[in-house]
C-alpha atoms as a PDB file:
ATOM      1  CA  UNK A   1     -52.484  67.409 156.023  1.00  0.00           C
ATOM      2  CA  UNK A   2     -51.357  67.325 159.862  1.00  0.00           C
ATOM      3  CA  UNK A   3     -49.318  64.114 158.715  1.00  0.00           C
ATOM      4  CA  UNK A   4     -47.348  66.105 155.420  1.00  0.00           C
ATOM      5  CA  UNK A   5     -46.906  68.736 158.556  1.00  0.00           C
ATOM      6  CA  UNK A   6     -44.949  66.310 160.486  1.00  0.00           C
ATOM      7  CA  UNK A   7     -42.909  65.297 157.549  1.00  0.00           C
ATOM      8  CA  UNK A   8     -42.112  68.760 155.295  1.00  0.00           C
ATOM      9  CA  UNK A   9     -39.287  69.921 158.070  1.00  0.00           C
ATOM     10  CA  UNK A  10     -37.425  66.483 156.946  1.00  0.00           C
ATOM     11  CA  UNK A  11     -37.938  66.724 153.943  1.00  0.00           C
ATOM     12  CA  UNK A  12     -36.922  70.618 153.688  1.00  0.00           C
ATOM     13  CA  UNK A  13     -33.687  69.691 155.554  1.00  0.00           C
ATOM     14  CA  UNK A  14     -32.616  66.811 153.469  1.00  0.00           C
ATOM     15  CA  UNK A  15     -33.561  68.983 150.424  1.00  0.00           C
ATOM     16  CA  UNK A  16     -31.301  71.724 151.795  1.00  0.00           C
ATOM     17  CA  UNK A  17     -28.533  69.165 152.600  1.00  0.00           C
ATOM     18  CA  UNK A  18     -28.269  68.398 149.306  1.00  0.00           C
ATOM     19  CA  UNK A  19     -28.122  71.588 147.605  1.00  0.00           C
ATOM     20  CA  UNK A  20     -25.610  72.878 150.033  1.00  0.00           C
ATOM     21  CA  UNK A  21     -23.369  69.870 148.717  1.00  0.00           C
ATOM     22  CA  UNK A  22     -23.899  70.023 145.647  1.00  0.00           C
ATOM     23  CA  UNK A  23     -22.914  73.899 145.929  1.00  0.00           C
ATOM     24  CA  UNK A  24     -19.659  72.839 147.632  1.00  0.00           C
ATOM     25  CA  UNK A  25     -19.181  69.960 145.053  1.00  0.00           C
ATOM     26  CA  UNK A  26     -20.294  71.672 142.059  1.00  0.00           C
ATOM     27  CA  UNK A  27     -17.065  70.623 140.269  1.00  0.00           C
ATOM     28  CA  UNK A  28     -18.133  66.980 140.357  1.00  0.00           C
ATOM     29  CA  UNK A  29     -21.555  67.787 138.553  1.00  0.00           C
ATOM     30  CA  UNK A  30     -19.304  69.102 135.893  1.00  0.00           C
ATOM     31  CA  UNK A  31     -17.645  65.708 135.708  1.00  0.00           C
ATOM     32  CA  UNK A  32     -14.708  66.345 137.623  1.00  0.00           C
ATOM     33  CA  UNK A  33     -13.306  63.792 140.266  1.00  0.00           C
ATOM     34  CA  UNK A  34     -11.196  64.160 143.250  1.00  0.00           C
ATOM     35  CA  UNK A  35      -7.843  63.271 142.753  1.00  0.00           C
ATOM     36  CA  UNK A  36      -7.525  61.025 145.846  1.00  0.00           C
ATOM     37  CA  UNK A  37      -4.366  58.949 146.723  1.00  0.00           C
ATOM     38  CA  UNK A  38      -5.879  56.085 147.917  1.00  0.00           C
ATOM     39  CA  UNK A  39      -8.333  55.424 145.151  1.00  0.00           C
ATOM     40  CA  UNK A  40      -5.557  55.352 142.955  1.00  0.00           C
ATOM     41  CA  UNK A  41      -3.757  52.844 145.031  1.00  0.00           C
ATOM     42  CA  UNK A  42      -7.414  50.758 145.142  1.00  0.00           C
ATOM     43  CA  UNK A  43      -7.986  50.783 141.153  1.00  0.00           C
ATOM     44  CA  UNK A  44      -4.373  49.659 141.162  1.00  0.00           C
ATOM     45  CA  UNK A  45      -4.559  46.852 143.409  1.00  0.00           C
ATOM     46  CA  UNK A  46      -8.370  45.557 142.290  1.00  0.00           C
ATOM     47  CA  UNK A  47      -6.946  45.697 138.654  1.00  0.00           C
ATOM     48  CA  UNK A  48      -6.685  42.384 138.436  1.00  0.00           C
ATOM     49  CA  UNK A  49      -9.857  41.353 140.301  1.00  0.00           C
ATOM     50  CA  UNK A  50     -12.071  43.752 138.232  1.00  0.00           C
ATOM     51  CA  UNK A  51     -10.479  42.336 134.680  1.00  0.00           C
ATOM     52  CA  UNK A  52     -11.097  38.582 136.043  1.00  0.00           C
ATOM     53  CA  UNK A  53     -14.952  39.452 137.374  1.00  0.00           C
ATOM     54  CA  UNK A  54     -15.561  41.051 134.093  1.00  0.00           C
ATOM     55  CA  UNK A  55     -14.325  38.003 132.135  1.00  0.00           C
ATOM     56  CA  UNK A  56     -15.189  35.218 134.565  1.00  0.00           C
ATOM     57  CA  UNK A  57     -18.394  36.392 135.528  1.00  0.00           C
ATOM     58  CA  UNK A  58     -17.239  35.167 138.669  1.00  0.00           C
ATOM     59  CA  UNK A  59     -15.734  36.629 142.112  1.00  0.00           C
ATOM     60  CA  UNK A  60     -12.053  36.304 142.724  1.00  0.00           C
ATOM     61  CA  UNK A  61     -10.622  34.695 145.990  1.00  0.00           C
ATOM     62  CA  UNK A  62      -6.867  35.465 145.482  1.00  0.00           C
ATOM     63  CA  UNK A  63      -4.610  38.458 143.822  1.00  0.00           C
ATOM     64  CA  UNK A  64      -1.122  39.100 143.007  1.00  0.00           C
ATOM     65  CA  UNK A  65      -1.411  43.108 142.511  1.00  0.00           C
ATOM     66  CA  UNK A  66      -1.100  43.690 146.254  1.00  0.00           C
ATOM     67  CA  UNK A  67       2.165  42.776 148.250  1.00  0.00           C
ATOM     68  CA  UNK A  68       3.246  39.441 147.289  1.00  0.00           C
ATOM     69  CA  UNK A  69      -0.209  38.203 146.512  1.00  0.00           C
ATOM     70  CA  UNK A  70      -3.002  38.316 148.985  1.00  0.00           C
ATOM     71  CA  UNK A  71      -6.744  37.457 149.319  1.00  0.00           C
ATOM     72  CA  UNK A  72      -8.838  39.698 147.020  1.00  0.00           C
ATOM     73  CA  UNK A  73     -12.203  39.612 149.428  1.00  0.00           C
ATOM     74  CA  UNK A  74      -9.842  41.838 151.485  1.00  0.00           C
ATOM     75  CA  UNK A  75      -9.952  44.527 148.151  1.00  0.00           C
ATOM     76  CA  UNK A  76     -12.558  44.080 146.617  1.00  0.00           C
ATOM     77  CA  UNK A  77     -15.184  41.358 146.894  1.00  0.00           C
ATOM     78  CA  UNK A  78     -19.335  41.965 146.115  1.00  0.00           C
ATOM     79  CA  UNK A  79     -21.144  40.760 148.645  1.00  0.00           C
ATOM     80  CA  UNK A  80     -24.365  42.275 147.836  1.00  0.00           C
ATOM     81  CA  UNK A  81     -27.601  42.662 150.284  1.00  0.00           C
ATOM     82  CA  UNK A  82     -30.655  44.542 150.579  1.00  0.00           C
ATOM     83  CA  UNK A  83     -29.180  47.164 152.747  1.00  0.00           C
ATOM     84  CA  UNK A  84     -25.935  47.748 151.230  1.00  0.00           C
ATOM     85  CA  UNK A  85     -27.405  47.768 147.486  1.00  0.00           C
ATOM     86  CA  UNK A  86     -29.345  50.772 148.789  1.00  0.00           C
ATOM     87  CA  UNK A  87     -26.601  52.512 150.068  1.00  0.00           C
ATOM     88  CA  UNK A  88     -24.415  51.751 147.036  1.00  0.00           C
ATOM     89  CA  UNK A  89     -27.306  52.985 145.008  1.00  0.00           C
ATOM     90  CA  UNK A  90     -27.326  56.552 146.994  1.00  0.00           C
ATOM     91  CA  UNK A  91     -23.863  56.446 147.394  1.00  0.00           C
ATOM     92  CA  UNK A  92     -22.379  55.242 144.183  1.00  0.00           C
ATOM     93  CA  UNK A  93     -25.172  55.981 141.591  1.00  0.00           C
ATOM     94  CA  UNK A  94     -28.009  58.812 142.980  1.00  0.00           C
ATOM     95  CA  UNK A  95     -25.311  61.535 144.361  1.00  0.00           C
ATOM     96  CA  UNK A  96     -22.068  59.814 143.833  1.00  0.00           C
ATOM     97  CA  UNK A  97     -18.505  60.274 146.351  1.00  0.00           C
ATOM     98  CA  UNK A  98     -17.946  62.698 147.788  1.00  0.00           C
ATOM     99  CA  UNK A  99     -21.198  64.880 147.223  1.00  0.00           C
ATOM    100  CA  UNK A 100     -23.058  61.482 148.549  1.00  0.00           C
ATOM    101  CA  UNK A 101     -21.041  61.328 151.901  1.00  0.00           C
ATOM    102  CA  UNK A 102     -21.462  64.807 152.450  1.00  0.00           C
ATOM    103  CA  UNK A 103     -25.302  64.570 152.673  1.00  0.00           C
ATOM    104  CA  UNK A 104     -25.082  61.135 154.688  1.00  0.00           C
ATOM    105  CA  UNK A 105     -23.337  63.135 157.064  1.00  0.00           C
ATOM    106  CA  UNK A 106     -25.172  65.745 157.808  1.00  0.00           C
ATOM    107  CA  UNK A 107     -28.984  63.475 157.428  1.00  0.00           C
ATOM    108  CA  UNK A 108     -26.890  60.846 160.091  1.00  0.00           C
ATOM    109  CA  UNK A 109     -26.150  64.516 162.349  1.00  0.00           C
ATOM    110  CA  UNK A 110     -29.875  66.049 161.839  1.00  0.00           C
ATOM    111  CA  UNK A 111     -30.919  62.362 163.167  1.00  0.00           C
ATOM    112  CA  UNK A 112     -28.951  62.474 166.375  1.00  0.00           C
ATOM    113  CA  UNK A 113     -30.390  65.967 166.975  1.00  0.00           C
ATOM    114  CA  UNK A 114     -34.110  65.183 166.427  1.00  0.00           C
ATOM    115  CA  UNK A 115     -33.215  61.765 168.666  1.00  0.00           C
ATOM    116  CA  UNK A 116     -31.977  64.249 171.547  1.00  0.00           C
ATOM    117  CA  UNK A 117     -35.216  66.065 171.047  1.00  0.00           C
ATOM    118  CA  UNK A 118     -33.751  69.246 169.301  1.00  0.00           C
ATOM    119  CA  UNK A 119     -36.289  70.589 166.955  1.00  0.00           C
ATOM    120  CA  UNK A 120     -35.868  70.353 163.278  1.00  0.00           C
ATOM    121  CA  UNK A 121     -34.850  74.057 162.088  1.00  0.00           C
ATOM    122  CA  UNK A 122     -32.336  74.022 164.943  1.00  0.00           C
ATOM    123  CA  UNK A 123     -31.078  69.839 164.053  1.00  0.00           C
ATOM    124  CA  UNK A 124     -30.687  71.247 160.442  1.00  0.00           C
ATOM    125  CA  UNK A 125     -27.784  73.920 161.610  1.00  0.00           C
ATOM    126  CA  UNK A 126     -26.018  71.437 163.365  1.00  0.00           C
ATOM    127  CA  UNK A 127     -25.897  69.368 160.771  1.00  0.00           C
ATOM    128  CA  UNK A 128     -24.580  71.351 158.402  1.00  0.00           C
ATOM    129  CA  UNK A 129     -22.124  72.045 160.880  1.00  0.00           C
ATOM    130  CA  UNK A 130     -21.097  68.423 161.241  1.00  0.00           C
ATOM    131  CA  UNK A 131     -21.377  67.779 157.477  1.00  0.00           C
ATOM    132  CA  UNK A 132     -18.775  70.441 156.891  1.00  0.00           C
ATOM    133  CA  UNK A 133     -16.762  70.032 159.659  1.00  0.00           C
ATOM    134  CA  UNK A 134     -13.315  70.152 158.314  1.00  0.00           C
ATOM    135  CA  UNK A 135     -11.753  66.627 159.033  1.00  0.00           C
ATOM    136  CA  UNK A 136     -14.284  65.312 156.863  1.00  0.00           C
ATOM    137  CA  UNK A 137     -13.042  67.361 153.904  1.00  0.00           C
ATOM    138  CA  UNK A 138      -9.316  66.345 154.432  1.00  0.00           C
ATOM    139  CA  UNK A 139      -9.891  62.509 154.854  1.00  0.00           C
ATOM    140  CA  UNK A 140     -12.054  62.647 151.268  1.00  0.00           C
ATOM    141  CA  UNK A 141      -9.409  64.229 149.824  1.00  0.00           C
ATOM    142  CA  UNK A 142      -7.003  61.589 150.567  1.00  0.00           C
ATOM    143  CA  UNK A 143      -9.126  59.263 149.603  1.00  0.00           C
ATOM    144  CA  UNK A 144     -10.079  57.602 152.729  1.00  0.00           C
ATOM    145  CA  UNK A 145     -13.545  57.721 151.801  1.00  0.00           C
ATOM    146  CA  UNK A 146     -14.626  54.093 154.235  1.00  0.00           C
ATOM    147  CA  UNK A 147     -13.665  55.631 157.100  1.00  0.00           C
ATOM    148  CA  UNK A 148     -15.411  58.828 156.115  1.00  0.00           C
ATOM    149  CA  UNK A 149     -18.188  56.504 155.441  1.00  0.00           C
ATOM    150  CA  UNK A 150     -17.771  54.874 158.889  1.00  0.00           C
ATOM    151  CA  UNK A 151     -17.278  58.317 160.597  1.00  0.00           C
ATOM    152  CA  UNK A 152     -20.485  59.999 159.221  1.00  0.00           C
ATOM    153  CA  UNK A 153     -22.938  57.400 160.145  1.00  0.00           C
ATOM    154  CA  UNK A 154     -21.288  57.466 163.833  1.00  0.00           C
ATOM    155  CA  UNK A 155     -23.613  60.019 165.162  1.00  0.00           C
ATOM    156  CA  UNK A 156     -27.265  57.881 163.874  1.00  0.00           C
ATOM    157  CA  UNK A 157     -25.603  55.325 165.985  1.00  0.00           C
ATOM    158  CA  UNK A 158     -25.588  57.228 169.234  1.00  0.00           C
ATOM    159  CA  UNK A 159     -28.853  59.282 168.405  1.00  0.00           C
ATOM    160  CA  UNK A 160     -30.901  55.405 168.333  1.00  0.00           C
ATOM    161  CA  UNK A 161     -29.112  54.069 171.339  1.00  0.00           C
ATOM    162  CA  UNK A 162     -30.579  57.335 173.147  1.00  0.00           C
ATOM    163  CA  UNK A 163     -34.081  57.518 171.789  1.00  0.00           C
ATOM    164  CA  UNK A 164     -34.211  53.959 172.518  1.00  0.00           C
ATOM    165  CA  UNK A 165     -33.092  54.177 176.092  1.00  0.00           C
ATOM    166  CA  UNK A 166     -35.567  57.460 176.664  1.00  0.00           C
ATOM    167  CA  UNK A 167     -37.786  57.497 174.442  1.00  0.00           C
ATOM    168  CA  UNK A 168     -39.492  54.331 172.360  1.00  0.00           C
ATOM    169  CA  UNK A 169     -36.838  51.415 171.986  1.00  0.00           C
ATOM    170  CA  UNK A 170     -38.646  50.067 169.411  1.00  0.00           C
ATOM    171  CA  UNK A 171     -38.196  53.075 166.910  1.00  0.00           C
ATOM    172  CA  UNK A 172     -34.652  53.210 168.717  1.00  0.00           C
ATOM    173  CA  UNK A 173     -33.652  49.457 167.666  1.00  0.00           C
ATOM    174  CA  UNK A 174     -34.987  49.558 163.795  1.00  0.00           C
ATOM    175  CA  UNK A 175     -33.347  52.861 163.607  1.00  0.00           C
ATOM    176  CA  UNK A 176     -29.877  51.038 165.336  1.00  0.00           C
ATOM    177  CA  UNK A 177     -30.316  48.052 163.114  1.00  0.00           C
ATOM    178  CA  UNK A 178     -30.243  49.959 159.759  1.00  0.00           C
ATOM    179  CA  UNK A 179     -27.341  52.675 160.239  1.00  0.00           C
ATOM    180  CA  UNK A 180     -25.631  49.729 162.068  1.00  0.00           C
ATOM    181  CA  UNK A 181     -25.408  47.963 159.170  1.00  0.00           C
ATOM    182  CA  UNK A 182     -24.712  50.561 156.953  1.00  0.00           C
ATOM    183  CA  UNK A 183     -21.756  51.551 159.450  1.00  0.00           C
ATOM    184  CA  UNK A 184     -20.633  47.965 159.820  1.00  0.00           C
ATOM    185  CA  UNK A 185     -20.731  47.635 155.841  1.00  0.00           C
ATOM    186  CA  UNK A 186     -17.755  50.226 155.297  1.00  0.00           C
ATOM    187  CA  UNK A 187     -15.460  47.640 156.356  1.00  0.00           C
ATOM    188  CA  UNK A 188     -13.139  50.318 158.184  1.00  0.00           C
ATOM    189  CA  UNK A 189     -13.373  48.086 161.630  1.00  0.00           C
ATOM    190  CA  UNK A 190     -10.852  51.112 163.218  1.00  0.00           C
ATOM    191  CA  UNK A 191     -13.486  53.125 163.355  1.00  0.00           C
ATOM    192  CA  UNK A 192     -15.964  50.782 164.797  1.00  0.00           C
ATOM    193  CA  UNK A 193     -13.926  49.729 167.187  1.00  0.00           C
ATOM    194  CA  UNK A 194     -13.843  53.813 168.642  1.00  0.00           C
ATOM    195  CA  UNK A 195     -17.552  53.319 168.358  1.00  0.00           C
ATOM    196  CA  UNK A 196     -17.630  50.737 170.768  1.00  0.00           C
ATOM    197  CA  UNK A 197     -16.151  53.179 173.367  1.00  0.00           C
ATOM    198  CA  UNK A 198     -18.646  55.894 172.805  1.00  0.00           C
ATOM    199  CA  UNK A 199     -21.530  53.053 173.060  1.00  0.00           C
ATOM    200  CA  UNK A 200     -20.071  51.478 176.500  1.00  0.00           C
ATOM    201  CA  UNK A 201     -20.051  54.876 177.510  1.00  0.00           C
ATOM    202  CA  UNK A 202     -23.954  55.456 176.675  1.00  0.00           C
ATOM    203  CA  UNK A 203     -24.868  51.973 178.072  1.00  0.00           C
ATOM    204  CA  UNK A 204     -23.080  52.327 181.572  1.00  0.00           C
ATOM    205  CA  UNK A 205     -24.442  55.877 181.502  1.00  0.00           C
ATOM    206  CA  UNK A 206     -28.060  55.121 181.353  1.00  0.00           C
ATOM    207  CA  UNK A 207     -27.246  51.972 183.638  1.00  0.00           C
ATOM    208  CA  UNK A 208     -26.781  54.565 186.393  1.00  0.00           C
ATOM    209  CA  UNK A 209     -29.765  56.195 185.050  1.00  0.00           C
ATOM    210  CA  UNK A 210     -32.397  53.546 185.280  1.00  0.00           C
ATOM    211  CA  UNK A 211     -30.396  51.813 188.757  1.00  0.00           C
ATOM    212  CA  UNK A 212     -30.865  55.609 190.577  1.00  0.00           C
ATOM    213  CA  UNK A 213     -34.377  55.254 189.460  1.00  0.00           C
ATOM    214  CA  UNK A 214     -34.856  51.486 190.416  1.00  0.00           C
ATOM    215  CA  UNK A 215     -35.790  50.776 186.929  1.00  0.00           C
ATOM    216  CA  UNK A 216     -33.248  48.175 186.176  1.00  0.00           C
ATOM    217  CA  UNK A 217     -36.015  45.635 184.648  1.00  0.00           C
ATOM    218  CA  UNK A 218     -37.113  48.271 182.274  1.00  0.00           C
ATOM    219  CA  UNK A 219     -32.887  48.906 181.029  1.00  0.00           C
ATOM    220  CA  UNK A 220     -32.690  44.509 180.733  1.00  0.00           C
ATOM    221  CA  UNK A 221     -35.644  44.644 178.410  1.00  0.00           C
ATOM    222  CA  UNK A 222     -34.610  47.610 176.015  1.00  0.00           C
ATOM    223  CA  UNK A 223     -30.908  46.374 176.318  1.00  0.00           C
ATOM    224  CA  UNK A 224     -31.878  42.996 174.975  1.00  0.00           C
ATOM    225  CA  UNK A 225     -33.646  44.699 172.417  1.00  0.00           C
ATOM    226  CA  UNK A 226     -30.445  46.605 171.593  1.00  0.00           C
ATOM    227  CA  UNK A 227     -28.510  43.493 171.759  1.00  0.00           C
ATOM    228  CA  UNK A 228     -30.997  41.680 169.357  1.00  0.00           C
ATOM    229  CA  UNK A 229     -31.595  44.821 166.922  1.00  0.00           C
ATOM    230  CA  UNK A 230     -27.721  45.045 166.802  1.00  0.00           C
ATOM    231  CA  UNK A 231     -26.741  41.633 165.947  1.00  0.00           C
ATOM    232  CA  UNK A 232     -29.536  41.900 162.982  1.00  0.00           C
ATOM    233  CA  UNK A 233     -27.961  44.358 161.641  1.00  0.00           C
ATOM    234  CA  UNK A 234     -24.549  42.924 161.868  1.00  0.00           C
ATOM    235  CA  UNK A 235     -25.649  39.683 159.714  1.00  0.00           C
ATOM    236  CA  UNK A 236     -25.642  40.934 156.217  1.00  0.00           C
ATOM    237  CA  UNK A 237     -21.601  41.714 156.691  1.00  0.00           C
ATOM    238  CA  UNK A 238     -20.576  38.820 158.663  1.00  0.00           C
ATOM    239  CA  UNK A 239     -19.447  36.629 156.606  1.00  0.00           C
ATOM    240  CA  UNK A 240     -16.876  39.376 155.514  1.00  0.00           C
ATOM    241  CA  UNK A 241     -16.079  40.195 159.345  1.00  0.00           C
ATOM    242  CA  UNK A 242     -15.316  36.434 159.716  1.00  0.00           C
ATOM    243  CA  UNK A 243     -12.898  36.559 156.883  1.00  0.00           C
ATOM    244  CA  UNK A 244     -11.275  39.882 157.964  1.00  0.00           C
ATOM    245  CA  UNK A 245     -10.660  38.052 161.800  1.00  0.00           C
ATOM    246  CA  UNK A 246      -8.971  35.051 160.459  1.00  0.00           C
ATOM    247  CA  UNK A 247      -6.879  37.442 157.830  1.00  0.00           C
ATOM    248  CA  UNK A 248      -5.456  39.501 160.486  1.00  0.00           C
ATOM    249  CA  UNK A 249      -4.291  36.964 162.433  1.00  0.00           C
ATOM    250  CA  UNK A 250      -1.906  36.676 159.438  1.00  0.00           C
ATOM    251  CA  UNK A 251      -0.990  40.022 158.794  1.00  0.00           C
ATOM    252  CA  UNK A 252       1.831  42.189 161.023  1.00  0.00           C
ATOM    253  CA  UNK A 253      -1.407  43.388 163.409  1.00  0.00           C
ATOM    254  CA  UNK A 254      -1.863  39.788 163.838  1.00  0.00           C
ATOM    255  CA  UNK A 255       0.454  37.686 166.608  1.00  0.00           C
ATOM    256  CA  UNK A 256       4.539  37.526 165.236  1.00  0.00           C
ATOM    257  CA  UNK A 257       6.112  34.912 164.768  1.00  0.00           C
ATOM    258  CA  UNK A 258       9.386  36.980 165.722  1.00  0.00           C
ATOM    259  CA  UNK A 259      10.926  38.710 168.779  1.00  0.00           C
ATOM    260  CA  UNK A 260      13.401  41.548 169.449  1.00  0.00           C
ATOM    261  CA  UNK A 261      15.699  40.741 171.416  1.00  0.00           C
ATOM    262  CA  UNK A 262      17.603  42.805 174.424  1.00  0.00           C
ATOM    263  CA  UNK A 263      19.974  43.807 172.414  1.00  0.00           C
ATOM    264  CA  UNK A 264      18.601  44.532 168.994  1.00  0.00           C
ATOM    265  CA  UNK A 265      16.176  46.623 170.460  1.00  0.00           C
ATOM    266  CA  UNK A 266      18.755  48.481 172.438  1.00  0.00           C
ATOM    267  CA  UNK A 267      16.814  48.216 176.267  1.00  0.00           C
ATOM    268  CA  UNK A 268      16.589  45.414 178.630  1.00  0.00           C
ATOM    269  CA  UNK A 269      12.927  44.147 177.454  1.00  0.00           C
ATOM    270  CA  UNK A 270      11.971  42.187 174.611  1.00  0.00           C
ATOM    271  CA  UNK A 271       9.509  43.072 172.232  1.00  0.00           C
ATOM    272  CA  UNK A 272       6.902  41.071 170.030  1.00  0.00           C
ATOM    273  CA  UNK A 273       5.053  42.216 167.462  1.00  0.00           C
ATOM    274  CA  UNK A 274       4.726  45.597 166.500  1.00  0.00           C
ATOM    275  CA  UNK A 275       5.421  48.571 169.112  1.00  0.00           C
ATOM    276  CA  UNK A 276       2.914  50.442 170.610  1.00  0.00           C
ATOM    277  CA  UNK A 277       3.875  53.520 168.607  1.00  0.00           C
ATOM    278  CA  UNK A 278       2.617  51.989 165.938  1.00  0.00           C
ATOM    279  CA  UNK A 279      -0.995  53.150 166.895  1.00  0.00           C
ATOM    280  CA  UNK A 280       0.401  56.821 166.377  1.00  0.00           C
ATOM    281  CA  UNK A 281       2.381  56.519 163.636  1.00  0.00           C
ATOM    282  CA  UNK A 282      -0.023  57.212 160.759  1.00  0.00           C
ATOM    283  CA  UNK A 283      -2.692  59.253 162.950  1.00  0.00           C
ATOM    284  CA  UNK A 284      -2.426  62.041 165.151  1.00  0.00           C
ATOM    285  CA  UNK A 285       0.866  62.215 167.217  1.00  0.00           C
ATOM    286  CA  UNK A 286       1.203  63.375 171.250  1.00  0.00           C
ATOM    287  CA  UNK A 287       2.976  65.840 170.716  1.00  0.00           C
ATOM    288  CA  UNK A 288       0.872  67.082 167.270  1.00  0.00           C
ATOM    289  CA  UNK A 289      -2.612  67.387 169.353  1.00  0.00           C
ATOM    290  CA  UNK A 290      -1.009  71.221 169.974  1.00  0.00           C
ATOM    291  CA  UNK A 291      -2.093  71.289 165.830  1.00  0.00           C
ATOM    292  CA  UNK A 292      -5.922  71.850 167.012  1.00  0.00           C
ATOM    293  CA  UNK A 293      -4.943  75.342 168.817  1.00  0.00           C
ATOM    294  CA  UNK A 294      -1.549  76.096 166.842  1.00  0.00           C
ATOM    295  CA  UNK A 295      -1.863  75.787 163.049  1.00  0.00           C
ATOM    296  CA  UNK A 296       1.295  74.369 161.609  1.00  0.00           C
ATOM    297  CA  UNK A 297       3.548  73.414 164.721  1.00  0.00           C
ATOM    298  CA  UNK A 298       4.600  69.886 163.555  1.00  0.00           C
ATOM    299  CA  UNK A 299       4.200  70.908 160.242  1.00  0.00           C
ATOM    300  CA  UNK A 300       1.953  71.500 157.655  1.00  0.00           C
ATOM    301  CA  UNK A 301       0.458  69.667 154.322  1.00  0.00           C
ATOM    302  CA  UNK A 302       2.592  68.237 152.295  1.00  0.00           C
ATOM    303  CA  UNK A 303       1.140  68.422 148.992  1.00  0.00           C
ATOM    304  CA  UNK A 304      -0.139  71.904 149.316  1.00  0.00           C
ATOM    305  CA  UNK A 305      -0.953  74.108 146.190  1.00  0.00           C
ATOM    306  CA  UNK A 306       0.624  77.471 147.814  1.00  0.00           C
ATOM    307  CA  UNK A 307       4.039  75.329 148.341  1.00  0.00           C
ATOM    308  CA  UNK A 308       4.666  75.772 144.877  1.00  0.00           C
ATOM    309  CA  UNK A 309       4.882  79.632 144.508  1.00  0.00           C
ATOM    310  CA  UNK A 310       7.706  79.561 141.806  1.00  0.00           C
ATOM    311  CA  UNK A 311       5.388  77.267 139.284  1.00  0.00           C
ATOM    312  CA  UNK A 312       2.330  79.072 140.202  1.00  0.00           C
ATOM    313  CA  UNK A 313       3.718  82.029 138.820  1.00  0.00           C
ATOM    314  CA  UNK A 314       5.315  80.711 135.642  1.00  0.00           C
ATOM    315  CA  UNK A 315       1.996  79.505 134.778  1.00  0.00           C
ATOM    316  CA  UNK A 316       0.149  82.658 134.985  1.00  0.00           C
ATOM    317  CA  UNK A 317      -0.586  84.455 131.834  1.00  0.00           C
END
């Protein structure tokens, strides 16, 4: 009884996690879908590769519905595992996108919380919080739902790295080796790669920590750990990281073979590759940061419902 004691706050918050979505995503229990840009530009592109695994039985390496042609294991490509046919199983089959990201963010923000010691009633406000938070929203409803994906399972990251480093490292690494895989299997390496910023920051943090305390033996041994717990949970998607490094090398992220000259590029440097502004161009711009205190100031949506006042009216009764 002291044991189902322990366990009935989890269970109560992931029970209220997924009401609260389904109440937001109601809609999608009807049978309605998101109308996402990107998915359509996915089903488009995997066309091919879907009709030739359905005939073939078999899993493409090459299609010509993207670009010019282009390797299909960059589209899609099943590489199944343990881990990941769990995930696609809650994800895909148990709640479904988005309803299923929803709860995986907010169970991935109630795990940080609990890992910082916060107690359970309190972990399940914040995560709600988190779950809802507003970016989250916008990004499904373009249809970037892998870095969504990537995104929500952020925070189960950093709440492991810290209960490993002060509390139990053990239940810190097997809790680091299973979101780490499930981050690692969105394929959406932007995102990781921000993670890795947020995780240097932890690690040189408690560094100080355990050095001040002239513990450093004690950091080696759970870092190791960390090291070891991480790299198990990186296996079951490395053979598609492999294949995504020596893609990209080919692709115009990847080294050019051409340079701007002096005077194409109208300055006295030369330039190869793609220019730094790159980085900003399809993300959040210097002078668009003023957007989180000023609604609107570089503009708002473009595909807004209220743009369209005129045809909003004719089509009222």
């Amino acid at each position: 009884m002291k044991k189902f004691s322990v366990v009935l706050p989890h269970l109560i918050a992931v029970f209220i996690f997924v009401i609260l979505g389904a109440i937001y995503f109601s809609p999608q229990l009807d049978g309605y879908s998101l109308n996402q840009h990107d998915v359509k530009q996915f089903i488009g592109m995997s066309k091919e590769i879907s009709d030739f695994r359905q005939l073939e039985k078999d899993e493409p390496l090459w299609t010509n519905s993207a670009f010019s042609g282009m390797p299909a294991y960059q589209i899609s490509m099943s590489n199944p595992n343990l881990m990941t046919k769990i995930e696609n199983f809650v994800i895909f089959k148990l709640f479904k996108s988005p309803l299923s990201y929803l709860v995986l963010a907010m169970i991935s923000f109630y795990i940080l919380l609990l890992c910082f010691g916060v107690s359970p009633w309190l972990s399940i406000v914040g995560a709600i919080a988190f779950g809802f938070s507003s970016i989250h929203v916008l990004y499904l409803a373009g249809g970037h739902n892998t870095k969504v994906h990537a995104i929500v399972l952020m925070p189960g990251i950093i709440g492991s790295l810290i209960y490993a480093y002060r509390k139990n490292f053990r239940i810190g690494g097997l809790l680091l080796c299973i979101i780490i895989c499930l981050h690692v299997s969105a394929n959406h390496i932007q995102e990781t790669y921000y993670l890795l910023f947020l995780i240097a920051a932890i690690i040189l943090s408690e560094f100080y920590k355990f050095y001040k305390e002239h513990r450093l033996p004690v950091f080696i041994k759970i870092s190791a750990f960390l090291l070891f717990a991480t790299v198990v949970g990186i296996v079951p998607t490395l053979s598609n990281l492999l294949l995504t490094n020596e893609y990209a090398k080919y692709t115009n992220r990847g080294k050019s073979d051409l340079t701007i000259s002096a005077t194409q590029s109208g300055d006295n440097s030369e330039e190869k590759g793609l220019d730094r502004n790159y980085i900003k161009e399809y993300s959040m711009g210097y002078g668009e940061v003023w957007s989180l205190a000023i609604p609107n100031v570089k503009g708002g949506s473009s595909g807004r419902l209220g743009d369209y006042k005129d045809e909003l009216t004719k089509a009222s009764p």
